[in-house]
Protein backbone atom coordinates (compact mmCIF):
# COMPACT_ATOMS: atom_id res chain seq x y z
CA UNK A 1 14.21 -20.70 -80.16
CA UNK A 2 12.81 -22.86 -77.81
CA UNK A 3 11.98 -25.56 -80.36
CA UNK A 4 15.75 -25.35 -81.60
CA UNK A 5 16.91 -25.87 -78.08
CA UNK A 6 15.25 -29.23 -78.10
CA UNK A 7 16.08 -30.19 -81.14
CA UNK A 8 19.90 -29.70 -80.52
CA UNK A 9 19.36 -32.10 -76.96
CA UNK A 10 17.61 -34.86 -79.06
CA UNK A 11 20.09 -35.12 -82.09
CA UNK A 12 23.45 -34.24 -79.53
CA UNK A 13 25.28 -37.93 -80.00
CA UNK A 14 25.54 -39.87 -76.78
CA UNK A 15 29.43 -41.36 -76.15
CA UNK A 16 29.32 -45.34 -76.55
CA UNK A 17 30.68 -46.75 -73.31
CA UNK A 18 33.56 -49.16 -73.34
CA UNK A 19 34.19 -51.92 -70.99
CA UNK A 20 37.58 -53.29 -70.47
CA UNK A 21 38.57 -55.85 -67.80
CA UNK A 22 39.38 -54.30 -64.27
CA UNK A 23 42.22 -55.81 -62.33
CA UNK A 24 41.81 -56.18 -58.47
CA UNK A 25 44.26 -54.34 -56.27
CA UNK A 26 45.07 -57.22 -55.04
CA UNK A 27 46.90 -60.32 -56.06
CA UNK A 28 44.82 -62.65 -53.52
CA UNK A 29 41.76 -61.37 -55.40
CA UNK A 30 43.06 -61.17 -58.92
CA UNK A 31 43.86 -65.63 -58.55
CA UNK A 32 40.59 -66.35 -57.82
CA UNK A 33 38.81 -68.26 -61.14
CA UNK A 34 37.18 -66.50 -63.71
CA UNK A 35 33.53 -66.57 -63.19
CA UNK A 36 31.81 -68.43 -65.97
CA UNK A 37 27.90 -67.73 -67.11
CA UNK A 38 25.57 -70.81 -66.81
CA UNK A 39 28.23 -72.81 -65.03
CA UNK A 40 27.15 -74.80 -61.75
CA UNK A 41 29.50 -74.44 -58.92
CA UNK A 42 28.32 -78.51 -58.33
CA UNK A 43 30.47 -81.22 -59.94
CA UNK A 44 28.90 -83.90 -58.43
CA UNK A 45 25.10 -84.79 -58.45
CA UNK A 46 23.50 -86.82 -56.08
CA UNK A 47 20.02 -88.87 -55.54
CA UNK A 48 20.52 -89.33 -51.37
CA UNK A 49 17.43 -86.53 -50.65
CA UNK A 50 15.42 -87.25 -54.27
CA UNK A 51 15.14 -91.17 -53.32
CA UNK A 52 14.66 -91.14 -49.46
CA UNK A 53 10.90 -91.81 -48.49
CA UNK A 54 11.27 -89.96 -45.00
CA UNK A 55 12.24 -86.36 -46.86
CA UNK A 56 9.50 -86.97 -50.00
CA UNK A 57 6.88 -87.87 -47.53
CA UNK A 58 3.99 -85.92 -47.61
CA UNK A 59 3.76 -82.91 -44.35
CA UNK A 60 0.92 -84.00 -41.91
CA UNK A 61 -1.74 -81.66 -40.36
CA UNK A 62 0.16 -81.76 -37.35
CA UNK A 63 3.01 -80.85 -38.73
CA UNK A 64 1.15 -77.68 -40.13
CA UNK A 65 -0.20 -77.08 -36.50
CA UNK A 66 3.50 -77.31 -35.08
CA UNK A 67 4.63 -74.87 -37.33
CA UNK A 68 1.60 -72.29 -35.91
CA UNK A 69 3.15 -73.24 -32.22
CA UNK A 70 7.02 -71.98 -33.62
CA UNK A 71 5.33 -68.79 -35.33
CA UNK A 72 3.23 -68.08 -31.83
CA UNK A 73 6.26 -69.02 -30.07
CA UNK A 74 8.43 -66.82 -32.03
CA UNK A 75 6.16 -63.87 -31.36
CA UNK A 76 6.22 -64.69 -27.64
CA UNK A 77 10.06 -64.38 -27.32
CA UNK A 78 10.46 -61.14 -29.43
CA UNK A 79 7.97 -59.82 -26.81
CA UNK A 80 9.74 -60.83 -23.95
CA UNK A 81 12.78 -59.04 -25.30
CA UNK A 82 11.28 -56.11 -26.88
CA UNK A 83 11.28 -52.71 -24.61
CA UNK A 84 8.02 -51.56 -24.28
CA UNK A 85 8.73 -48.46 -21.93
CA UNK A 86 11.25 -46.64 -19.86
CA UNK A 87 10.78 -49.72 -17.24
CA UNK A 88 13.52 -52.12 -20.18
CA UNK A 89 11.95 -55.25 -21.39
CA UNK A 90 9.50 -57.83 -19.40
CA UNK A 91 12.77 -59.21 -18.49
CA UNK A 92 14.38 -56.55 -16.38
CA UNK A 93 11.41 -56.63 -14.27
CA UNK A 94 12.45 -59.93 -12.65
CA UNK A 95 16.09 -59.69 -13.44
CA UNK A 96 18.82 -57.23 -13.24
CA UNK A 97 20.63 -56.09 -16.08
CA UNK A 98 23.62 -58.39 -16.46
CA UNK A 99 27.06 -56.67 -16.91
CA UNK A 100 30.27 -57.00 -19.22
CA UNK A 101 33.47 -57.55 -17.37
CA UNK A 102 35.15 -54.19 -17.15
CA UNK A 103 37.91 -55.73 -19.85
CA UNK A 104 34.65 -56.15 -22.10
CA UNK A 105 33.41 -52.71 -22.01
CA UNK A 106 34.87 -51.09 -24.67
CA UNK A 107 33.88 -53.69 -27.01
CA UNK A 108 30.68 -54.70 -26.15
CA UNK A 109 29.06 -51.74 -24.19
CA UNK A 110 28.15 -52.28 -19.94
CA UNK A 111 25.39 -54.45 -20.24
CA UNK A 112 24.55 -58.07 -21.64
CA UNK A 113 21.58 -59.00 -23.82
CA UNK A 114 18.97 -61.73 -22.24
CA UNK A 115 19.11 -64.30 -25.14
CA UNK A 116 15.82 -66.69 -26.06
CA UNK A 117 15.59 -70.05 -27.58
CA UNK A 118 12.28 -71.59 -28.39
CA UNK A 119 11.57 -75.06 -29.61
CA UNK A 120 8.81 -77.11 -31.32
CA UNK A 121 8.51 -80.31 -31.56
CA UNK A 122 5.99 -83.54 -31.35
CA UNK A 123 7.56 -86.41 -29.13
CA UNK A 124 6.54 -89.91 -31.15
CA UNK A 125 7.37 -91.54 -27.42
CA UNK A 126 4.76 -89.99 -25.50
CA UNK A 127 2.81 -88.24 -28.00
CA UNK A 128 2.94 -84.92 -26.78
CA UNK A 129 3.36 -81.54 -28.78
CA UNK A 130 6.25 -79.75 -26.60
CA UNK A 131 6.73 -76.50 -26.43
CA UNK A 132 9.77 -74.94 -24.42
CA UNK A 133 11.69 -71.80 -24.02
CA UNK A 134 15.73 -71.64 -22.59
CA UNK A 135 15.75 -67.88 -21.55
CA UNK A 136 19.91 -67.22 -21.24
CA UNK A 137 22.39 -64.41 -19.81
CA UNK A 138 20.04 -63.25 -16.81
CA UNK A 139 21.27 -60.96 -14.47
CA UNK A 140 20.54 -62.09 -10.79
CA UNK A 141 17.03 -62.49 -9.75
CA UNK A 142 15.04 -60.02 -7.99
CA UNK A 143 12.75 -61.98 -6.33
CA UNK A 144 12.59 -66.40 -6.30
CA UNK A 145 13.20 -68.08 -9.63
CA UNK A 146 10.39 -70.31 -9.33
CA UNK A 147 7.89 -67.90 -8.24
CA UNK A 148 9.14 -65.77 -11.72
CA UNK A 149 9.20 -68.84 -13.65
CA UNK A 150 6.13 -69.68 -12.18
CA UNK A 151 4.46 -66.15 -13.28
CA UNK A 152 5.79 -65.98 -16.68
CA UNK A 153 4.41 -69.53 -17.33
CA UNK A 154 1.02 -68.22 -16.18
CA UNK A 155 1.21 -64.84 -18.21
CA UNK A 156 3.07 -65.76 -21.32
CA UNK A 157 2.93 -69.32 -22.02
CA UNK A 158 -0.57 -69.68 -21.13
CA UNK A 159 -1.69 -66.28 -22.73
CA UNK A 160 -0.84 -63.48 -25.08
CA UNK A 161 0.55 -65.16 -28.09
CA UNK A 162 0.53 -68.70 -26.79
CA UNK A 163 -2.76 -70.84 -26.29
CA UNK A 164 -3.85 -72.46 -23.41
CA UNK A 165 -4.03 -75.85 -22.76
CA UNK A 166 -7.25 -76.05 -22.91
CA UNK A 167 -10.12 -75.50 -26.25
CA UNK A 168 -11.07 -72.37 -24.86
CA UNK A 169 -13.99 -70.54 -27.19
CA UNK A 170 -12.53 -70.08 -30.84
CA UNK A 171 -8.81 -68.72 -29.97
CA UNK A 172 -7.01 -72.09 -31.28
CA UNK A 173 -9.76 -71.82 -34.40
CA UNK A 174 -8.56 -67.95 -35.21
CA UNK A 175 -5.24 -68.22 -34.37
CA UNK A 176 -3.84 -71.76 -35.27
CA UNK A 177 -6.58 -73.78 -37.49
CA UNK A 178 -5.99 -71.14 -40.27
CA UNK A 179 -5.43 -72.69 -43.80
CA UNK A 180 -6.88 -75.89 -42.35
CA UNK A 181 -10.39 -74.37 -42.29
CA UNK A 182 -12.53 -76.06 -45.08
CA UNK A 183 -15.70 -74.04 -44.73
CA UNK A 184 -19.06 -75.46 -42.56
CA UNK A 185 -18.85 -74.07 -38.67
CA UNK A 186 -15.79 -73.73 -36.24
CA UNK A 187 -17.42 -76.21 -33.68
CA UNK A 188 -16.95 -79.00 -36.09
CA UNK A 189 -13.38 -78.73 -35.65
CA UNK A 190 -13.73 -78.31 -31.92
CA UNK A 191 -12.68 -82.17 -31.91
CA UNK A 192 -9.70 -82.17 -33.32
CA UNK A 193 -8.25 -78.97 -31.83
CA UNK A 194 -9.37 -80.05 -28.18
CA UNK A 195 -6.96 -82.85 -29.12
CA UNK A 196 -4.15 -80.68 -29.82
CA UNK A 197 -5.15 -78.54 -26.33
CA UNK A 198 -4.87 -81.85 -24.32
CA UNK A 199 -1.57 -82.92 -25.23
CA UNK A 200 0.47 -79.75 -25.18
CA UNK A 201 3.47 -79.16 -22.78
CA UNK A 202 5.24 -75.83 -21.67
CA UNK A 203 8.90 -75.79 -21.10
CA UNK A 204 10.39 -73.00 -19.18
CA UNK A 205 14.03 -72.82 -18.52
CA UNK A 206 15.74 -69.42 -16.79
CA UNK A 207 19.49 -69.61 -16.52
CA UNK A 208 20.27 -66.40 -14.04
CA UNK A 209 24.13 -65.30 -13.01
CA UNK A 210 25.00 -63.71 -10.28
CA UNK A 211 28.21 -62.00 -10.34
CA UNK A 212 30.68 -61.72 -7.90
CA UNK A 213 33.08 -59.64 -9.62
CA UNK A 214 33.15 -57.22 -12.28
CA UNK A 215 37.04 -57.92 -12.88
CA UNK A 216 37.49 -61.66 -13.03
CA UNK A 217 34.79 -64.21 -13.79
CA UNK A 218 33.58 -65.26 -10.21
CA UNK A 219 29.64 -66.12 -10.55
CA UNK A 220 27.41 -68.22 -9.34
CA UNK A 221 24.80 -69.53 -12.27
CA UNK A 222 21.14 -70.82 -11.60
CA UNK A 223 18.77 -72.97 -13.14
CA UNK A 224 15.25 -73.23 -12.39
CA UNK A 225 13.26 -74.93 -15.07
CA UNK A 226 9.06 -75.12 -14.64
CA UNK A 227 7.01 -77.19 -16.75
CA UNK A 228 3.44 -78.02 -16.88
CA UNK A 229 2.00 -80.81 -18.48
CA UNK A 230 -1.46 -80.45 -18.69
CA UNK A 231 -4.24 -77.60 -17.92
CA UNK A 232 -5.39 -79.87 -14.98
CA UNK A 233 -1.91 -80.37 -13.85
CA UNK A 234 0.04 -78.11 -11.47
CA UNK A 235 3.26 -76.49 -12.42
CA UNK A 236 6.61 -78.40 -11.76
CA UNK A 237 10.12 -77.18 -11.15
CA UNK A 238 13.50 -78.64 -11.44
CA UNK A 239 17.00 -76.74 -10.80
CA UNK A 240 20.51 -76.98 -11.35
CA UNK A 241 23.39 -74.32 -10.06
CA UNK A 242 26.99 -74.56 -9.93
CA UNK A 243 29.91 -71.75 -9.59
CA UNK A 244 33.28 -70.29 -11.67
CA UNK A 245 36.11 -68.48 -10.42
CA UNK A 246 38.80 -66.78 -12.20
């Protein structure tokens, strides 16, 4: 009975599916073109990247290190905005939390998010490997800007993810030279990294806003941007502030 049973399953016929053409609901939709298989959506072809020198030139080892410096930087500000505990993110620790306008609210919840940019770059001019962060939409500052900017230079831009400015033991072999390595011992590298160590520059730039209001847009915005150019140098500080009223 059993074997019957399986037999009928195997031999039932199976319905052939049709396909017909579906119309869209809506007109708007239903104009659009037909799309057609193995059609390019370019008309026009053009030689402008395939014939420049600068875009078919060859990337440099530098340019592989740089790109180590935006992965280590990238890991640096996810940190910085990541919440590691009850205490909010290394942020809130110099900062208070930011707040929506009470118009705001109901869209975008009581509080603002601090927002990061990092960038990367090697300056032909003075042949320096810069690497600087623009931290954004900081509530007002618990404590002086340039003795936070000062500390977070130290800690995070100096440390953790970031190297020093300085060939210190084998962190820039483990964590930058990477692909480069080509066998024999890490101290015959030491060289060329100690090169990269002595010409790196941290950029750090804090943007905090105090507000006056949590009805109209009264605030009163600071800058304080640190830098530091060297391991031997000391750390430097500019700053910029201005206010808005509704």
């Amino acid at each position: 009975m059993k074997f019957l049973f399986i037999l009928i399953i195997i031999f039932t016929p199976v319905h052939a599916l049709t396909l017909e053409k579906a119309i869209f609901p809506f007109t708007v939709d239903e104009q659009v073109p037909e799309s057609e298989d193995n059609k390019s959506f370019i008309e026009k072809s053009s030689k402008d990247l395939i014939n420049d020198d600068y875009w078919n030139s060859p990337l440099t080892k530098l340019d592989y290190m740089l790109m180590q410096f935006k992965k280590s930087a990238e890991k640096t500000s996810s940190y910085l905005l990541s919440e590691e505990d009850t205490r909010g993110t290394v942020l809130d620790s110099y900062f208070e939390k930011q707040m929506y306008l009470k118009r705001f609210r109901s869209v975008f919840g009581t509080y603002k998010k601090p927002t990061i940019d990092n960038y990367v770059y090697f300056n032909e001019e003075n042949g320096k490997i810069i690497v600087s962060f623009n931290v954004g939409e900081l509530g007002k500052s618990k404590k002086p800007m340039k003795e936070i900017c000062s500390e977070m230079m130290e800690l995070y831009l100096g440390g953790l993810y970031m190297p020093e400015q300085k060939l210190l033991g084998y962190s820039y072999h483990n964590n930058l030279l990477k692909e480069l390595f080509r066998g024999g011992e890490y101290k015959d590298y030491n060289k060329y990294l100690e090169k990269i160590a002595n010409n790196l520059v941290y950029v750090l730039s804090l943007t905090s806003i105090n507000q006056k209001s949590m009805d109209k847009r009264d605030e009163e915005i600071f800058n304080m941007t640190c830098f530091k150019t060297s391991d031997q140098s000391d750390t430097e500080f500019r700053k910029w502030s201005y206010k808005t009223k509704e």
